[in-house]
C-alpha atoms as a PDB file:
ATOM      1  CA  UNK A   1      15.073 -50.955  87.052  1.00  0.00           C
ATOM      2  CA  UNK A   2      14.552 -47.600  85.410  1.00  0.00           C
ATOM      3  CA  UNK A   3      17.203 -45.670  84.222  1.00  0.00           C
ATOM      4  CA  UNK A   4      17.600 -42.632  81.657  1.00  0.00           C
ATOM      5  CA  UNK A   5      18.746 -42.794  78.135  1.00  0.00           C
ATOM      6  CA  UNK A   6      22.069 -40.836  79.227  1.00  0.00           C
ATOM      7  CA  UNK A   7      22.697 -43.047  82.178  1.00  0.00           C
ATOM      8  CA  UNK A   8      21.778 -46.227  80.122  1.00  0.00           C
ATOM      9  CA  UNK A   9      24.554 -45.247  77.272  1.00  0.00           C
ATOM     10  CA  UNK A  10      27.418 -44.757  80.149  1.00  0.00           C
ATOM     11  CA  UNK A  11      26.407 -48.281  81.314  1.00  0.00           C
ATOM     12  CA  UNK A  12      26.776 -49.771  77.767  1.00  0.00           C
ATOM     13  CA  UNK A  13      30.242 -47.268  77.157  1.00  0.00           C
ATOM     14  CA  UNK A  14      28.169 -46.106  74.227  1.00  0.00           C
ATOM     15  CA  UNK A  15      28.545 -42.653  73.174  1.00  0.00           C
ATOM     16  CA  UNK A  16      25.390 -40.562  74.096  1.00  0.00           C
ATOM     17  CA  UNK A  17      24.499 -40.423  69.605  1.00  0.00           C
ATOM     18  CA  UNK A  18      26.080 -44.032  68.992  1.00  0.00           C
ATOM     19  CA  UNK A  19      23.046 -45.130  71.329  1.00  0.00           C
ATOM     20  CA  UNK A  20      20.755 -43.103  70.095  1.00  0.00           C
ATOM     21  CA  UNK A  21      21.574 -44.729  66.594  1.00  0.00           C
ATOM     22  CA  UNK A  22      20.818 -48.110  68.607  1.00  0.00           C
ATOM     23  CA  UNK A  23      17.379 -47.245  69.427  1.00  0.00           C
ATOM     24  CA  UNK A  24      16.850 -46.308  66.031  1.00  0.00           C
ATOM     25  CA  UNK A  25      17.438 -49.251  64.293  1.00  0.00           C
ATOM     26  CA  UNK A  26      15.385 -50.944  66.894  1.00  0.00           C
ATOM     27  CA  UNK A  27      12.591 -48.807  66.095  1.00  0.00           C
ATOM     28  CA  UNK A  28      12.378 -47.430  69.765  1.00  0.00           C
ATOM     29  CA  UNK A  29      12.935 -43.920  68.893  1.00  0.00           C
ATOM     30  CA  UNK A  30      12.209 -42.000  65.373  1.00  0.00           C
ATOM     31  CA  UNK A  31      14.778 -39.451  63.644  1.00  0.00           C
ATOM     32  CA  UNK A  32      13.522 -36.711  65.938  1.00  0.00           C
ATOM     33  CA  UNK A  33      14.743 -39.265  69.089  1.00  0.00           C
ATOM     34  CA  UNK A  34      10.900 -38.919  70.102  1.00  0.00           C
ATOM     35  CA  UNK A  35       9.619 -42.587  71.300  1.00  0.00           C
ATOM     36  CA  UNK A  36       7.851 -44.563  68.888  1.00  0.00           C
ATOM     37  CA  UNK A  37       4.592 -46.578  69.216  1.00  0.00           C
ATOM     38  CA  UNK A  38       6.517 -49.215  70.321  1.00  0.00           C
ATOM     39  CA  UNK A  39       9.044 -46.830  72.187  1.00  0.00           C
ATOM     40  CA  UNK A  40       6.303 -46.175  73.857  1.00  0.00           C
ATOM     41  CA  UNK A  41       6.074 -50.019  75.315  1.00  0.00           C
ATOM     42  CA  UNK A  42       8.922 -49.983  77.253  1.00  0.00           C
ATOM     43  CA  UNK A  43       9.689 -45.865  78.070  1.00  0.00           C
ATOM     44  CA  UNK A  44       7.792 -42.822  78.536  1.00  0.00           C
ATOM     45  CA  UNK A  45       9.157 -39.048  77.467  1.00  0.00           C
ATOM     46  CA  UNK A  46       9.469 -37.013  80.673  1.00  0.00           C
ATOM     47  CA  UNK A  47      10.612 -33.269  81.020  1.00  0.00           C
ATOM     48  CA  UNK A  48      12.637 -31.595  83.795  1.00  0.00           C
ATOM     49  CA  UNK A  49      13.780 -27.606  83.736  1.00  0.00           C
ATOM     50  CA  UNK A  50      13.033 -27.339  80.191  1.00  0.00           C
ATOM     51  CA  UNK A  51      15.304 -30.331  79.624  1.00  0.00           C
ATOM     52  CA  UNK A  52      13.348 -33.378  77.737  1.00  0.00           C
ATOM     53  CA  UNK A  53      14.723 -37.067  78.060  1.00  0.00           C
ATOM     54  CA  UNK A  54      13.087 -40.569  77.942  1.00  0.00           C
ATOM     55  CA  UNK A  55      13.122 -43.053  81.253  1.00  0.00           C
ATOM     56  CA  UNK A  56      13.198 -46.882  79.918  1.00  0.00           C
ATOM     57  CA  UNK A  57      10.554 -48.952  82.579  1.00  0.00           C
ATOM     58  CA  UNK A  58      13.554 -51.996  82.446  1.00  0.00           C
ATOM     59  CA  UNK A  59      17.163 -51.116  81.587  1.00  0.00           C
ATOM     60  CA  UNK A  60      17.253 -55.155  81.551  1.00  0.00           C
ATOM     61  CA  UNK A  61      14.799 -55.946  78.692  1.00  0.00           C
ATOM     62  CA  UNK A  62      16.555 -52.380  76.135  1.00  0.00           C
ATOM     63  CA  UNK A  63      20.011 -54.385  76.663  1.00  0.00           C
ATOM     64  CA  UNK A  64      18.308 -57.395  75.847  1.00  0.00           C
ATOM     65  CA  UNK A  65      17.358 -55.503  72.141  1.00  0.00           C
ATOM     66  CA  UNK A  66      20.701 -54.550  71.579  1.00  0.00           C
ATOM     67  CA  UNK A  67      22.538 -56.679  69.074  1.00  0.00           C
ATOM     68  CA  UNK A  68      25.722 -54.717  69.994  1.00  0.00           C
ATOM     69  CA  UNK A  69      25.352 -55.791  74.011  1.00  0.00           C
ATOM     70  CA  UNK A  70      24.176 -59.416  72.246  1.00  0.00           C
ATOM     71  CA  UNK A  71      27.497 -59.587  70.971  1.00  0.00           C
ATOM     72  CA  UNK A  72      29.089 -59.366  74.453  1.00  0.00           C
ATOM     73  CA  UNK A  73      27.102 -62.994  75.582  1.00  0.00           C
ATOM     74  CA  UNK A  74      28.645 -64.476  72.220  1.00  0.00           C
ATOM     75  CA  UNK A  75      32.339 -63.922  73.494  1.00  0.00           C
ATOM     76  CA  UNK A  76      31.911 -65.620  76.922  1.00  0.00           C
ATOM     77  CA  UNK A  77      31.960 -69.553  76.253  1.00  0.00           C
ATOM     78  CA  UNK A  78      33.437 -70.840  79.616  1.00  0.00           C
ATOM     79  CA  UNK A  79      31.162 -72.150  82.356  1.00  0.00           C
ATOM     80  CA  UNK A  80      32.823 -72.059  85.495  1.00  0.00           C
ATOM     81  CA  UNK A  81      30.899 -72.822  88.616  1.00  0.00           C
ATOM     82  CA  UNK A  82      32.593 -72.220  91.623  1.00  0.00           C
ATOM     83  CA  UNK A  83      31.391 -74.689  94.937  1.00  0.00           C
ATOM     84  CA  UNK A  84      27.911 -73.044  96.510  1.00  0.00           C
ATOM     85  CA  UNK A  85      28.002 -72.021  99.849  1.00  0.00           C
ATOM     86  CA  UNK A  86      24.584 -73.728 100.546  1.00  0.00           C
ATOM     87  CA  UNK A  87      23.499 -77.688 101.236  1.00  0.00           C
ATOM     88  CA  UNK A  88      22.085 -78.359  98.485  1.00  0.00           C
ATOM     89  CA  UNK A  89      24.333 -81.294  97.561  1.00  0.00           C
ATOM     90  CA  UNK A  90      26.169 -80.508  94.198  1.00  0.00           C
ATOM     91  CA  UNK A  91      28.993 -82.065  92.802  1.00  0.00           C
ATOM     92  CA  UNK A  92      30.394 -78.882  90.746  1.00  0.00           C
ATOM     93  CA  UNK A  93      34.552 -80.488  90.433  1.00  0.00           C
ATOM     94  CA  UNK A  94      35.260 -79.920  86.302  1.00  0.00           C
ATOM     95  CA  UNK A  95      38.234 -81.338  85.818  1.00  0.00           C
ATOM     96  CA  UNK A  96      40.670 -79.025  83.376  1.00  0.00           C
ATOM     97  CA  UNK A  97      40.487 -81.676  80.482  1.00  0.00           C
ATOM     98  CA  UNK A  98      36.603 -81.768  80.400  1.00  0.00           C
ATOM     99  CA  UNK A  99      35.351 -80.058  76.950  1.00  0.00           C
ATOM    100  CA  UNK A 100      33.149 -77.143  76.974  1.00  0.00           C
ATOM    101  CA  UNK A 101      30.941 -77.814  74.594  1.00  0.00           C
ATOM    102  CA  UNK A 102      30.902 -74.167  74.219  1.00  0.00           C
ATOM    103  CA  UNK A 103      34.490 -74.328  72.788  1.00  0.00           C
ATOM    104  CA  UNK A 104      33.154 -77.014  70.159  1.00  0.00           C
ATOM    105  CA  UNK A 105      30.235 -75.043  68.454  1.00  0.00           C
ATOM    106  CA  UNK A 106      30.784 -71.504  67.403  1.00  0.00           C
ATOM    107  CA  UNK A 107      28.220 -69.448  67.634  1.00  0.00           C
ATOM    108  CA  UNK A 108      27.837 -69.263  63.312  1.00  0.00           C
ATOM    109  CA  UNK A 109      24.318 -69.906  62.727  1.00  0.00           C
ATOM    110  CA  UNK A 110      22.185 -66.363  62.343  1.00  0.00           C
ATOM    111  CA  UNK A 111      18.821 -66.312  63.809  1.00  0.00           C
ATOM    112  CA  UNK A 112      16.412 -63.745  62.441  1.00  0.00           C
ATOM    113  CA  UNK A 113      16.489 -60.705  64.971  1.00  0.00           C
ATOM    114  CA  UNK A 114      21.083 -60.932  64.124  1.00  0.00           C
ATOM    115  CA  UNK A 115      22.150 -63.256  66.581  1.00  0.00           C
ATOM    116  CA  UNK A 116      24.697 -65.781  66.194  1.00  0.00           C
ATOM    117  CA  UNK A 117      23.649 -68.830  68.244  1.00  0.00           C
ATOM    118  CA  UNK A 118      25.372 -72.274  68.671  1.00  0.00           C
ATOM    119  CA  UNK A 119      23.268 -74.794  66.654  1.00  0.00           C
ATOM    120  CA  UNK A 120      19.887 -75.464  64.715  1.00  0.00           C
ATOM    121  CA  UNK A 121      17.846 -76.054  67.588  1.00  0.00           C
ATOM    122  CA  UNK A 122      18.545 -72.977  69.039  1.00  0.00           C
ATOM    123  CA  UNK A 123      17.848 -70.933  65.877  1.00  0.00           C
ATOM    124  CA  UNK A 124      14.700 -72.097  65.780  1.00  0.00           C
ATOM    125  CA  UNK A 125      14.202 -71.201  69.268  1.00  0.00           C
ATOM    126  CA  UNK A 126      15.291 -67.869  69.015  1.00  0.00           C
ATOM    127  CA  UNK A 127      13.223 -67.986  65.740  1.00  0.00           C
ATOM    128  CA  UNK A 128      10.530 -68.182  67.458  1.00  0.00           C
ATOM    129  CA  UNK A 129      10.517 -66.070  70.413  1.00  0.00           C
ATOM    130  CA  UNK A 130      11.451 -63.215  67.823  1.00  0.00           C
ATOM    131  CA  UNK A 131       8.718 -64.036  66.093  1.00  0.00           C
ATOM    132  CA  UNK A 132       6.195 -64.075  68.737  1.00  0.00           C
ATOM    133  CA  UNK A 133       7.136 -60.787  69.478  1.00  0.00           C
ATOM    134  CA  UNK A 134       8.727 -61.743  72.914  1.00  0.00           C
ATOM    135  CA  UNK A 135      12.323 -59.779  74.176  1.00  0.00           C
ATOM    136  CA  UNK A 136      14.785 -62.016  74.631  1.00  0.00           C
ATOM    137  CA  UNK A 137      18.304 -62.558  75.381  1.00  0.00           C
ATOM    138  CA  UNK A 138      21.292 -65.368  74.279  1.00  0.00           C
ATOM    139  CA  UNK A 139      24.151 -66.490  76.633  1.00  0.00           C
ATOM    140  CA  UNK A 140      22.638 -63.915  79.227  1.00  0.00           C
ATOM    141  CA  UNK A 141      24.782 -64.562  82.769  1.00  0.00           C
ATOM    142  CA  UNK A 142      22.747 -65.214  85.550  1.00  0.00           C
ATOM    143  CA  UNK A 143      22.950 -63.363  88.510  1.00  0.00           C
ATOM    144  CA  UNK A 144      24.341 -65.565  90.854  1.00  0.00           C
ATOM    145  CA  UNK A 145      27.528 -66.449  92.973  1.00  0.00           C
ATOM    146  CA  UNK A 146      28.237 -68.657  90.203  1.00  0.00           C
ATOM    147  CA  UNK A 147      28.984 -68.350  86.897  1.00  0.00           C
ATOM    148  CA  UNK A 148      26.998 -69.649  84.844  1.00  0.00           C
ATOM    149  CA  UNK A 149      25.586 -68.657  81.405  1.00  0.00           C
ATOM    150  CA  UNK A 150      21.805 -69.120  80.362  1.00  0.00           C
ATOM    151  CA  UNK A 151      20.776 -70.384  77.058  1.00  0.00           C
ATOM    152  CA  UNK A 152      18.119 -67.640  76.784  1.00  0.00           C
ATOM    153  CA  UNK A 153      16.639 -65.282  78.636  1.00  0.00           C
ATOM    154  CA  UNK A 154      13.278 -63.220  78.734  1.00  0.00           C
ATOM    155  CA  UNK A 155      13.173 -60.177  81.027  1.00  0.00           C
ATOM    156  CA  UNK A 156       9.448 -60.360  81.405  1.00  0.00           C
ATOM    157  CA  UNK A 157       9.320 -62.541  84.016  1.00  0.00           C
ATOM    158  CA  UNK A 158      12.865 -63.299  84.108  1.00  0.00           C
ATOM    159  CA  UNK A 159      12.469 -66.712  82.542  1.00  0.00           C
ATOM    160  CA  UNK A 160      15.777 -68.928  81.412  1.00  0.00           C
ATOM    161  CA  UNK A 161      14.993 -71.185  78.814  1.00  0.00           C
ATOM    162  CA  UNK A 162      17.460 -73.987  78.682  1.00  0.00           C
ATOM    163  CA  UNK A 163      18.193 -76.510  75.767  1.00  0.00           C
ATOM    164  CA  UNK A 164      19.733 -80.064  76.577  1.00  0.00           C
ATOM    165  CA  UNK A 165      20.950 -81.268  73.300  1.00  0.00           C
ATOM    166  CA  UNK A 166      23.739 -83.633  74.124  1.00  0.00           C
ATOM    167  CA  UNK A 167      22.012 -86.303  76.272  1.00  0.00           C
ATOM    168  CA  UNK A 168      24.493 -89.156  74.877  1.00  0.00           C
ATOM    169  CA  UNK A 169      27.544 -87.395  75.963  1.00  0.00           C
ATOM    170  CA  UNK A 170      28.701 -88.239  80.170  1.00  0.00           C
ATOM    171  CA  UNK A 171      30.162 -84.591  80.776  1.00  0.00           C
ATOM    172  CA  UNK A 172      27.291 -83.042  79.195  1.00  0.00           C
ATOM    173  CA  UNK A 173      25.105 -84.882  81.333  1.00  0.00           C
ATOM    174  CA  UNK A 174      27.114 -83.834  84.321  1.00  0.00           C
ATOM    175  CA  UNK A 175      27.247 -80.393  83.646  1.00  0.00           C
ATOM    176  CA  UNK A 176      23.526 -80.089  83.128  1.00  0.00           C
ATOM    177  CA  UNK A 177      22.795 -81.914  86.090  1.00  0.00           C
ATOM    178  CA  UNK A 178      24.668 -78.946  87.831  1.00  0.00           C
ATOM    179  CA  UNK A 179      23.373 -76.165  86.194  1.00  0.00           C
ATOM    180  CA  UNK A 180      19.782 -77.901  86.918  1.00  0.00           C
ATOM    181  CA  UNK A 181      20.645 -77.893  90.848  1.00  0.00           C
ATOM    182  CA  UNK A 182      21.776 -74.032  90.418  1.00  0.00           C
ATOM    183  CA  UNK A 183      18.232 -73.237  89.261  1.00  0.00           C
ATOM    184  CA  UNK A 184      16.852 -75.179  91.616  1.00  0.00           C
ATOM    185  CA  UNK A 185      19.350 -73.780  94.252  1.00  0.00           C
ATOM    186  CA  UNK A 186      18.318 -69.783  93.677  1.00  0.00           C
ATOM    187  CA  UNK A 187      14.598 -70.869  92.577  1.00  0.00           C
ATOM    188  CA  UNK A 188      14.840 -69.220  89.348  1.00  0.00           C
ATOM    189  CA  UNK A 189      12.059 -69.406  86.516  1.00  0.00           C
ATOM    190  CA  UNK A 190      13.128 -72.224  84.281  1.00  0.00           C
ATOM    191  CA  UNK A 191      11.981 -73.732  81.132  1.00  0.00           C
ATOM    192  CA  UNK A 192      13.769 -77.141  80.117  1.00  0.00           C
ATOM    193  CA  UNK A 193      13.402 -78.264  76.138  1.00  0.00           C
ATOM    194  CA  UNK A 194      15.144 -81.506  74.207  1.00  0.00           C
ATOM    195  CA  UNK A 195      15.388 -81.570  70.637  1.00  0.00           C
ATOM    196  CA  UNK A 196      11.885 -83.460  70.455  1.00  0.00           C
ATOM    197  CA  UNK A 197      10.000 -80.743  72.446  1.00  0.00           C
ATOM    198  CA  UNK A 198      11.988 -77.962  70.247  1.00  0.00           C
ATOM    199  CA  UNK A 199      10.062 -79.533  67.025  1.00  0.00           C
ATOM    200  CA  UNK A 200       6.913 -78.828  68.630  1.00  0.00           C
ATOM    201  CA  UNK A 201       7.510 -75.449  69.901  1.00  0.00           C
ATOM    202  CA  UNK A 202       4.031 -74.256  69.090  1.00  0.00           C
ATOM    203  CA  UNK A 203       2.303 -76.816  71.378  1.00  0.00           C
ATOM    204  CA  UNK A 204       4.701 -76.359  73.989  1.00  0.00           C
ATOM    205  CA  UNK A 205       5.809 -72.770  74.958  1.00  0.00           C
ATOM    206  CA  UNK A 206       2.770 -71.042  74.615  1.00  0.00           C
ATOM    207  CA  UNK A 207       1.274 -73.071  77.314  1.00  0.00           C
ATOM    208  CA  UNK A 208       4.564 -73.069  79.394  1.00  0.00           C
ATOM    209  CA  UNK A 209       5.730 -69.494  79.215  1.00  0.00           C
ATOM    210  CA  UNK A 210       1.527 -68.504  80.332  1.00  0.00           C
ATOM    211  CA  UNK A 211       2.494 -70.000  83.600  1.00  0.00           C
ATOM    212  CA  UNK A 212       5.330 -66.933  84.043  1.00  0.00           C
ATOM    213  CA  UNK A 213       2.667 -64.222  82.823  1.00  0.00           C
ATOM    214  CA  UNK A 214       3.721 -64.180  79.192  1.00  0.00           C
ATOM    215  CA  UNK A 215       1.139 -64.350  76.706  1.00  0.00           C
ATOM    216  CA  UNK A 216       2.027 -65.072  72.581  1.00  0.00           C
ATOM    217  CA  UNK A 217      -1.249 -64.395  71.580  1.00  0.00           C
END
């Protein structure tokens, strides 16, 4: 969706210059609060009576460069997923005393692009899609009836990427066999990894995130 700079600041309950120092540390804008080269990417600098301002293509994929907005996912740990009006058949009871494993791992371990994510295997993840140049979010909510929080999320072709990493635990397994059905349920874009496939990142994403129209080359 594309939405102005002012507009996109009210949205975020950023003050019109605390945004403005946003986009500058992201390199979107220069001191002069002109678009960059890479500005340029995702915005264009439009002018109406006499009155200059920028229009962002995808208010989704700025919010998903914001550290500050970033910081927002980081706070939200419970997954509660209320019963689907739909018959797909999904058992989606969690009993009170079953253990997020959200409330386990604190998000402590800082990837390179600033954000705090749960464990190794997602840093080096997250490593990785920063490195490859490729906008992404962490703990994005999808949105759906239910509430449910992705892993990661890319705005260019509104991929989740979800990592299993607690295969020997019974509620884990539960609660990904739910979240699976969701997916399945709203036929979202979904990319699956295990620790073994997270190893070989390199041989695996590029080949599986082509499929959605994203190229890391």
């Amino acid at each position: 969706m594309k939405i102005s700079t002012n507009n996109l600041a009210k949205e975020l309950n950023l003050k019109k210059e605390e945004f403005f120092d946003e986009l500058l540390k992201l390199q979107l804008i220069d001191s002069k609060h002109k678009l960059t080269k890479l500005g340029m990417k995702y915005g264009k600098e439009l002018e109406y009576l006499g009155n200059k301002y920028i229009l962002w293509n995808d208010k989704d994929i700025i919010i998903a460069m914001l550290n500050k907005k970033q910081s927002i996912f980081d706070k939200i740990i419970d997954i509660v997923i209320d019963k689907p009006k739909s018959k797909v058949d999904i058992k989606t009871e969690i009993k009170p005393q079953n253990i997020d494993p959200r409330k386990l791992y604190k998000a402590e371990h800082r990837t390179d692009d600033g954000h705090y994510v749960r464990s190794k295997a997602e840093v080096i993840i997250d490593n990785w899609l920063y490195n490859k140049e490729i906008v992404h979010a962490y703990e994005k909510r999808v949105p759906i009836e239910e509430n449910v929080l992705s892993d990661f999320y890319i705005p260019q072709g509104k991929v989740y990427i979800e990592f299993w990493g607690y295969e020997n635990k019974p509620e884990y397994l539960k609660r990904k066999k739910i979240k699976q059905n969701i997916y399945k349920k709203y036929n979202l874009n979904l990319i699956e990894l295990t620790d073994k496939e997270v190893q070989n990142l390199d041989d695996i994403l590029p080949r599986v995130l082509l499929k959605f129209g994203i190229k890391t080359f």
